[in-house]
N, C-alpha and C. Protein backbone atom coordinates (compact mmCIF):
# COMPACT_ATOMS: atom_id res chain seq x y z
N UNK A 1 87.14 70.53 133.43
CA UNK A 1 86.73 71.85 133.90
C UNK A 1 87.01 72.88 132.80
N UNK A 2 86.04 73.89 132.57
CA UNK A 2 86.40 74.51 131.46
C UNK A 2 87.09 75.68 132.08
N UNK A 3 88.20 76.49 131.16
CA UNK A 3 88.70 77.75 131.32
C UNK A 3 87.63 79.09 131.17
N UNK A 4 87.89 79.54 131.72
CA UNK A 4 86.80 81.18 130.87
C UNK A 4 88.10 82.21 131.51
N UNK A 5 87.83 83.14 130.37
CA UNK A 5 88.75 84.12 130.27
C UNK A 5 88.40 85.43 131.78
N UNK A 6 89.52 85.99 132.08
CA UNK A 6 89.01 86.52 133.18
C UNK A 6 88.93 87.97 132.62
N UNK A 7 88.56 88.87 133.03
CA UNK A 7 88.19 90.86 132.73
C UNK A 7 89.52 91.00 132.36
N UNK A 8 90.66 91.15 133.38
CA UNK A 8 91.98 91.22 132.66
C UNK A 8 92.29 90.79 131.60
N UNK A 9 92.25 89.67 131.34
CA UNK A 9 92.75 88.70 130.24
C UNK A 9 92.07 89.46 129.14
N UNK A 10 90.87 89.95 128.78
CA UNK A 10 90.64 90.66 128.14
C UNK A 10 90.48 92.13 128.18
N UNK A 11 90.92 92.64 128.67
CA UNK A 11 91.92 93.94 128.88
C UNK A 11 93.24 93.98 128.37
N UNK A 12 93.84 92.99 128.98
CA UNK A 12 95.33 92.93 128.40
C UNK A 12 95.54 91.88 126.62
N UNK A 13 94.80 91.63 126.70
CA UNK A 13 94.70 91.11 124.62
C UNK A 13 94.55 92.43 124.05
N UNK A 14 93.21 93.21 124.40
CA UNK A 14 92.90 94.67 123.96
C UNK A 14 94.74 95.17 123.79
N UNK A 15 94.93 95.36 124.28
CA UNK A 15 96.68 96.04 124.97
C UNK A 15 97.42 95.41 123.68
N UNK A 16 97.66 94.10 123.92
CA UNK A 16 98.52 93.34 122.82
C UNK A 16 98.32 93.22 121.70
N UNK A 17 96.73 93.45 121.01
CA UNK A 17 96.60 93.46 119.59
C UNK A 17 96.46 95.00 119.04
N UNK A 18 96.37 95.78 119.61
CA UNK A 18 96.95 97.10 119.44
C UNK A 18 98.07 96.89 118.92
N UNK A 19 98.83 96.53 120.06
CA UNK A 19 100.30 96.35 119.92
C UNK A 19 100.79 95.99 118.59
N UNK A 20 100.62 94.78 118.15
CA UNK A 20 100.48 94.02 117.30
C UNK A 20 100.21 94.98 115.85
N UNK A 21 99.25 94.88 115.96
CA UNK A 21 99.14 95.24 114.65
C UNK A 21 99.49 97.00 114.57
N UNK A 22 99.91 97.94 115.47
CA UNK A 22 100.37 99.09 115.05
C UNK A 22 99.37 99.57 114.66
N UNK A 23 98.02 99.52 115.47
CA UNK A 23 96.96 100.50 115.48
C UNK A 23 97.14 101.99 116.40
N UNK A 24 96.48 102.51 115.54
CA UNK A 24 96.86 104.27 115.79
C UNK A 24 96.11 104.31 117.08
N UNK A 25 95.00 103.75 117.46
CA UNK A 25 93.76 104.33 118.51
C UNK A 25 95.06 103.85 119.57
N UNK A 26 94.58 104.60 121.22
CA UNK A 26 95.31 104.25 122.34
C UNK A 26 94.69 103.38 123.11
N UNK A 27 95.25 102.67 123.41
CA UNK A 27 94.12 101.28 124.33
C UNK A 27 93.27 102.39 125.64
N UNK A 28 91.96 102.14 125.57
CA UNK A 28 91.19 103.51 126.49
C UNK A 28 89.76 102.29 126.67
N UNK A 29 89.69 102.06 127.74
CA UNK A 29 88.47 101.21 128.19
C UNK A 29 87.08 102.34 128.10
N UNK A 30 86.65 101.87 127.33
CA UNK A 30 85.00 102.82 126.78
C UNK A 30 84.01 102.24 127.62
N UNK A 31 84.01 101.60 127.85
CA UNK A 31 82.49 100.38 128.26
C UNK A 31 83.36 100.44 130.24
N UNK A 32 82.68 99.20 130.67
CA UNK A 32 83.67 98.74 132.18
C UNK A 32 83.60 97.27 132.04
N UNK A 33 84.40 97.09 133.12
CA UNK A 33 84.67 95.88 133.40
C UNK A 33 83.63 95.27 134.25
N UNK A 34 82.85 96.06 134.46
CA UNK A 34 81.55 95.19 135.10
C UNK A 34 80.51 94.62 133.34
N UNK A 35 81.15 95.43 132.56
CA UNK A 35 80.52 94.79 131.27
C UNK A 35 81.29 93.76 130.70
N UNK A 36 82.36 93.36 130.73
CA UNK A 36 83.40 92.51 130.40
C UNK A 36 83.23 91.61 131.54
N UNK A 37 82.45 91.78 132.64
CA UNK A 37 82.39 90.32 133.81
C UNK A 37 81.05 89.98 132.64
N UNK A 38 80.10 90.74 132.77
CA UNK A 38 78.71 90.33 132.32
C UNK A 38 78.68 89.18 131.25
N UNK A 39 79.57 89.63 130.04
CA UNK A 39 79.97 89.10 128.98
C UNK A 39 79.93 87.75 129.54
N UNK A 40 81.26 87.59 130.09
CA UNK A 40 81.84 86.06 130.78
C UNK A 40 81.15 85.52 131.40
N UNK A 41 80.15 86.02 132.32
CA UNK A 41 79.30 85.15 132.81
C UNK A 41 78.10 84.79 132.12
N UNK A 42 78.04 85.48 130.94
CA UNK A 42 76.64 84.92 130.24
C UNK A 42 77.16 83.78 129.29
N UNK A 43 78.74 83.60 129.24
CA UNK A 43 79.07 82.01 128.42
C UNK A 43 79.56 81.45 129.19
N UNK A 44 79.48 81.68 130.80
CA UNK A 44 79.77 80.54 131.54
C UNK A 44 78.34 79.92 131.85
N UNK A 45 77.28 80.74 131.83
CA UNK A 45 76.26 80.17 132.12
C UNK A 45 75.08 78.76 131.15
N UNK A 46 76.18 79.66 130.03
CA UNK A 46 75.50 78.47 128.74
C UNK A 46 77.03 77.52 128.21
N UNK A 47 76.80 77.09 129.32
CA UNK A 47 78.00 75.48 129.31
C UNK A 47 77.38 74.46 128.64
N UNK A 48 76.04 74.62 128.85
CA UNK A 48 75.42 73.47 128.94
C UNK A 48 75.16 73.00 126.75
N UNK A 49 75.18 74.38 126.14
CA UNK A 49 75.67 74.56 125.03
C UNK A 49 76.95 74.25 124.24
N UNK A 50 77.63 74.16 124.49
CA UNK A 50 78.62 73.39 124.14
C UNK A 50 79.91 74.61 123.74
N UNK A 51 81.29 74.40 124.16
CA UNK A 51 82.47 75.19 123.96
C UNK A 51 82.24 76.12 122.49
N UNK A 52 81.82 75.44 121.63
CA UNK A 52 81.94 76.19 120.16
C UNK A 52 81.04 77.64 120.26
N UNK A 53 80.04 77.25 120.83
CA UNK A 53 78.81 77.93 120.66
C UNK A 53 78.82 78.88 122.07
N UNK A 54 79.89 78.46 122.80
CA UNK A 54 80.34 80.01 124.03
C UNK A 54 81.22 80.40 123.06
N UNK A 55 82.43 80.26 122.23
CA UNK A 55 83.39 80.64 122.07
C UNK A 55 82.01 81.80 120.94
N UNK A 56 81.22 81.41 120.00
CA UNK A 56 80.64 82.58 119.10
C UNK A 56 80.18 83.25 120.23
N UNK A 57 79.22 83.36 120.96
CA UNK A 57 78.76 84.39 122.04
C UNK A 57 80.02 85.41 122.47
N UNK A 58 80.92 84.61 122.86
CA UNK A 58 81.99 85.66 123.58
C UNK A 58 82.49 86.54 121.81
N UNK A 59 82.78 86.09 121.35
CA UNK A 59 83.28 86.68 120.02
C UNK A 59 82.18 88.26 119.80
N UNK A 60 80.70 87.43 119.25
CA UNK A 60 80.09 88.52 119.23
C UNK A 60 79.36 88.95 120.05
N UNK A 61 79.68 88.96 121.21
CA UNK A 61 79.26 90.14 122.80
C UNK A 61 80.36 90.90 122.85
N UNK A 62 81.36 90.84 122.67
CA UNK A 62 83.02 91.76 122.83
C UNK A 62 82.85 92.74 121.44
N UNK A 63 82.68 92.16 120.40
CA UNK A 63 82.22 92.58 119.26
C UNK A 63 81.27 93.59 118.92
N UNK A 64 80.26 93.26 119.72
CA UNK A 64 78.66 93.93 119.75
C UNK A 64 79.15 95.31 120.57
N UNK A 65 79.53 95.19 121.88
CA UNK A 65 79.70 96.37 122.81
C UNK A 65 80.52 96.98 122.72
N UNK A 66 81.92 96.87 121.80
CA UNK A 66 82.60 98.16 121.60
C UNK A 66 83.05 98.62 122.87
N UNK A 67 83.65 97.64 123.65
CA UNK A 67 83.97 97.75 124.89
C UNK A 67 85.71 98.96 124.89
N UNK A 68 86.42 99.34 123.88
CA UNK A 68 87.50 99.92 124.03
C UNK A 68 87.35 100.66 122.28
N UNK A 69 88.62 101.37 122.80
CA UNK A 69 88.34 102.89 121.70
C UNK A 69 89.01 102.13 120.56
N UNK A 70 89.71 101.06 120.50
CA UNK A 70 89.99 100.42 119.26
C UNK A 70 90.42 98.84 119.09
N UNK A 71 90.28 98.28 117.98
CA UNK A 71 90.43 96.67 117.67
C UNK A 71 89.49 95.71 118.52
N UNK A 72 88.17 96.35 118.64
CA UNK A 72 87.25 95.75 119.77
C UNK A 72 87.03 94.20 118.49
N UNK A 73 87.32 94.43 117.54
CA UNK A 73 86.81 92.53 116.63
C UNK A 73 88.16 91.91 116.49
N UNK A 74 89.35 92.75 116.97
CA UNK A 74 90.81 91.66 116.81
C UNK A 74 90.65 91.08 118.31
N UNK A 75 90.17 91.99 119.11
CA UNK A 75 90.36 91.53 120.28
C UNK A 75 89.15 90.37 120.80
N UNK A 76 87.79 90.18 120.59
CA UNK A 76 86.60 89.67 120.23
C UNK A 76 87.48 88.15 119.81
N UNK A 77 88.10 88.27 118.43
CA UNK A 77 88.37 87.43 117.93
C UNK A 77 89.60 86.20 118.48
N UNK A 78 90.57 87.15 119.22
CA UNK A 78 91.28 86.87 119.84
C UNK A 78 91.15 86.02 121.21
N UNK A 79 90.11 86.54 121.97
CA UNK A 79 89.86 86.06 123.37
C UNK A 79 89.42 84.63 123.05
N UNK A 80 88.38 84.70 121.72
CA UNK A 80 87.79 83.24 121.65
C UNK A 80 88.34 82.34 121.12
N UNK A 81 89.26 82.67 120.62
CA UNK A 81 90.33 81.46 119.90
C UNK A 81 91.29 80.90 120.80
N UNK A 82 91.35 81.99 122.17
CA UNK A 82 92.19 81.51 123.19
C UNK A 82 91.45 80.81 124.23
N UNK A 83 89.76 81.28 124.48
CA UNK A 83 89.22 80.66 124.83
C UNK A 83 89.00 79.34 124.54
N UNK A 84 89.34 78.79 123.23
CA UNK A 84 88.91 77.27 122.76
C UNK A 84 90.50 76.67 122.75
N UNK A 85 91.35 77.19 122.34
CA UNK A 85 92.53 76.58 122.76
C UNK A 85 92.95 76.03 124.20
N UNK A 86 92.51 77.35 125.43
CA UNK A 86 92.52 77.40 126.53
C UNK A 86 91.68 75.59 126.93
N UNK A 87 90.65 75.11 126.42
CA UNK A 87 90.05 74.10 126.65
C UNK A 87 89.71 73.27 125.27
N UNK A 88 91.10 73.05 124.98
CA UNK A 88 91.40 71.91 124.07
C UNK A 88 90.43 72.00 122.36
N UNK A 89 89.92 72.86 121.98
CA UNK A 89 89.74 72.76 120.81
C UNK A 89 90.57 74.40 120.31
N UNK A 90 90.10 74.40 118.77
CA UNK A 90 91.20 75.29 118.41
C UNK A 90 89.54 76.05 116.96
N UNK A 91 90.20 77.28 116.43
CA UNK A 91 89.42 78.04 115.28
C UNK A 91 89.78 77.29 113.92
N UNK A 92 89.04 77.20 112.81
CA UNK A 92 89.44 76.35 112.07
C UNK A 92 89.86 77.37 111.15
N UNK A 93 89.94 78.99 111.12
CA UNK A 93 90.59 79.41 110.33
C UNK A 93 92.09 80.10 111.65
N UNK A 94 92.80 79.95 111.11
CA UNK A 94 94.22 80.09 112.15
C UNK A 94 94.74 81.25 111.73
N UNK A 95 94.74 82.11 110.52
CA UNK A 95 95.59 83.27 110.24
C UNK A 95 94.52 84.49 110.70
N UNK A 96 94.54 85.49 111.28
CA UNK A 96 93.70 86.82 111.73
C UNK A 96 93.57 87.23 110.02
N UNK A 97 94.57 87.43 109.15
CA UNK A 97 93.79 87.82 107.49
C UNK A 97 92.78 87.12 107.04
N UNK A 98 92.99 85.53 107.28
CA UNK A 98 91.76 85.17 106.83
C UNK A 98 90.20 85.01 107.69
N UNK A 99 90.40 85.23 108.83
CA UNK A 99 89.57 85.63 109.65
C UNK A 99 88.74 86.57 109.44
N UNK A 100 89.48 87.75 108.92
CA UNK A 100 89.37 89.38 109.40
C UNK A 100 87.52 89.35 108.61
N UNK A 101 88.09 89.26 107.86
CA UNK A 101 86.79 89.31 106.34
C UNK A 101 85.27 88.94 107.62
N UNK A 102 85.06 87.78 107.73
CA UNK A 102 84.11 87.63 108.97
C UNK A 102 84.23 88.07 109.96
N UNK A 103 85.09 88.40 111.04
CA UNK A 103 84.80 88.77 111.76
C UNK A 103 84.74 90.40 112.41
N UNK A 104 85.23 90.81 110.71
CA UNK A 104 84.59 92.80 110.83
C UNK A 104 83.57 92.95 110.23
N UNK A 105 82.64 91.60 110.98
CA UNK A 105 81.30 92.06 110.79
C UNK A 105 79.98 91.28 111.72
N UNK A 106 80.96 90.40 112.40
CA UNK A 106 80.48 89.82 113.66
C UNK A 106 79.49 89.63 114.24
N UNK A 107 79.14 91.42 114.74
CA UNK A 107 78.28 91.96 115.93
C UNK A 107 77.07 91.45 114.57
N UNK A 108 76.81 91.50 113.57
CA UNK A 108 75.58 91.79 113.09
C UNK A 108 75.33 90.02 112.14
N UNK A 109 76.34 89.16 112.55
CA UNK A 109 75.90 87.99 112.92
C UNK A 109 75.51 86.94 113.86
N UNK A 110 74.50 85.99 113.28
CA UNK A 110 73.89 85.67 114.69
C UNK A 110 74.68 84.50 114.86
N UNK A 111 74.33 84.12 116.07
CA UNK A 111 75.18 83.26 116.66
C UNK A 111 75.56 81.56 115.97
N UNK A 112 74.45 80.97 115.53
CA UNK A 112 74.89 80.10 114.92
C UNK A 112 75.76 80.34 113.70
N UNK A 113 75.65 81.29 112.83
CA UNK A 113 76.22 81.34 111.82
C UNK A 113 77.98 81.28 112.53
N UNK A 114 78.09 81.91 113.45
CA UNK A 114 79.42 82.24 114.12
C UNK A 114 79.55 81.22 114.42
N UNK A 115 79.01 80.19 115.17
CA UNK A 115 79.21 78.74 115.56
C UNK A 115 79.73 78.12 114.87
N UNK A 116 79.16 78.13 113.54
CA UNK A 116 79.65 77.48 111.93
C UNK A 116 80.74 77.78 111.60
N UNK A 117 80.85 78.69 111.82
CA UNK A 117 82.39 79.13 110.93
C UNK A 117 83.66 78.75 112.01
N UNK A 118 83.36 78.85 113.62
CA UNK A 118 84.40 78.30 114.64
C UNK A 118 84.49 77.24 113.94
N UNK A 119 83.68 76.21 113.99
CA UNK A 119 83.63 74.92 114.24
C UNK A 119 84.46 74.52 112.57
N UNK A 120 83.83 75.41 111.16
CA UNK A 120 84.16 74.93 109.99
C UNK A 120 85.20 75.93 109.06
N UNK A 121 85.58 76.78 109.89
CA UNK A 121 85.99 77.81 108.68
C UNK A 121 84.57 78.70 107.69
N UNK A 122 85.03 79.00 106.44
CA UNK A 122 84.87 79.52 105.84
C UNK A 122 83.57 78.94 105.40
């Protein structure tokens, strides 16, 4: 059975990578949580696609919508790495520095390319 992240769960990452990294913005929900269900249900609906290729969708849909007033690609980045851990696979780059480079720029990649890089790194 697969995991999918729930509206909270990504609400409260938003919260913690703030935290984290000692970003100035205040965690402030811009978008709603009826857009953060939408999200989740459009990569629960493409199961049939395979875990890697929900985990890029969720990355760049969180990414794309700018759902909070700050770290909307730590948090993007975050949900889906917990999303694939959450159901037994993992990101093949593991440090957020070496991440960062791709994924502060996400929204304006398409999805396979994002697939590629879950699945291969760099």
């Amino acid at each position: 059975m697969v995991w999918y992240p729930e509206v909270e769960d990504v609400v409260c990452v938003n919260i913690e990578v703030l935290d984290l990294t000692n970003d100035r913005h205040p965690h402030k929900l811009l978008g709603s949580r009826r857009g953060i269900q939408t999200i989740i249900d459009k990569v629960k609906n493409k199961e049939e696609s395979g875990l890697t290729w929900q985990a890029a969708i969720l990355m760049k849909e969180l990414a794309r919508l700018h759902l909070f007033a700050g770290a909307n690609h730590r948090t993007a980045y975050v949900v889906a790495k917990m999303f694939l851990i959450r159901n037994g696979r993992r990101l093949r780059v593991d440090s957020f520095e070496d991440a960062y480079p791709f994924i502060k720029n996400v929204e304006g990649r398409n999805v396979d390319e994002i697939k590629r890089w879950v699945e291969h790194g760099a």
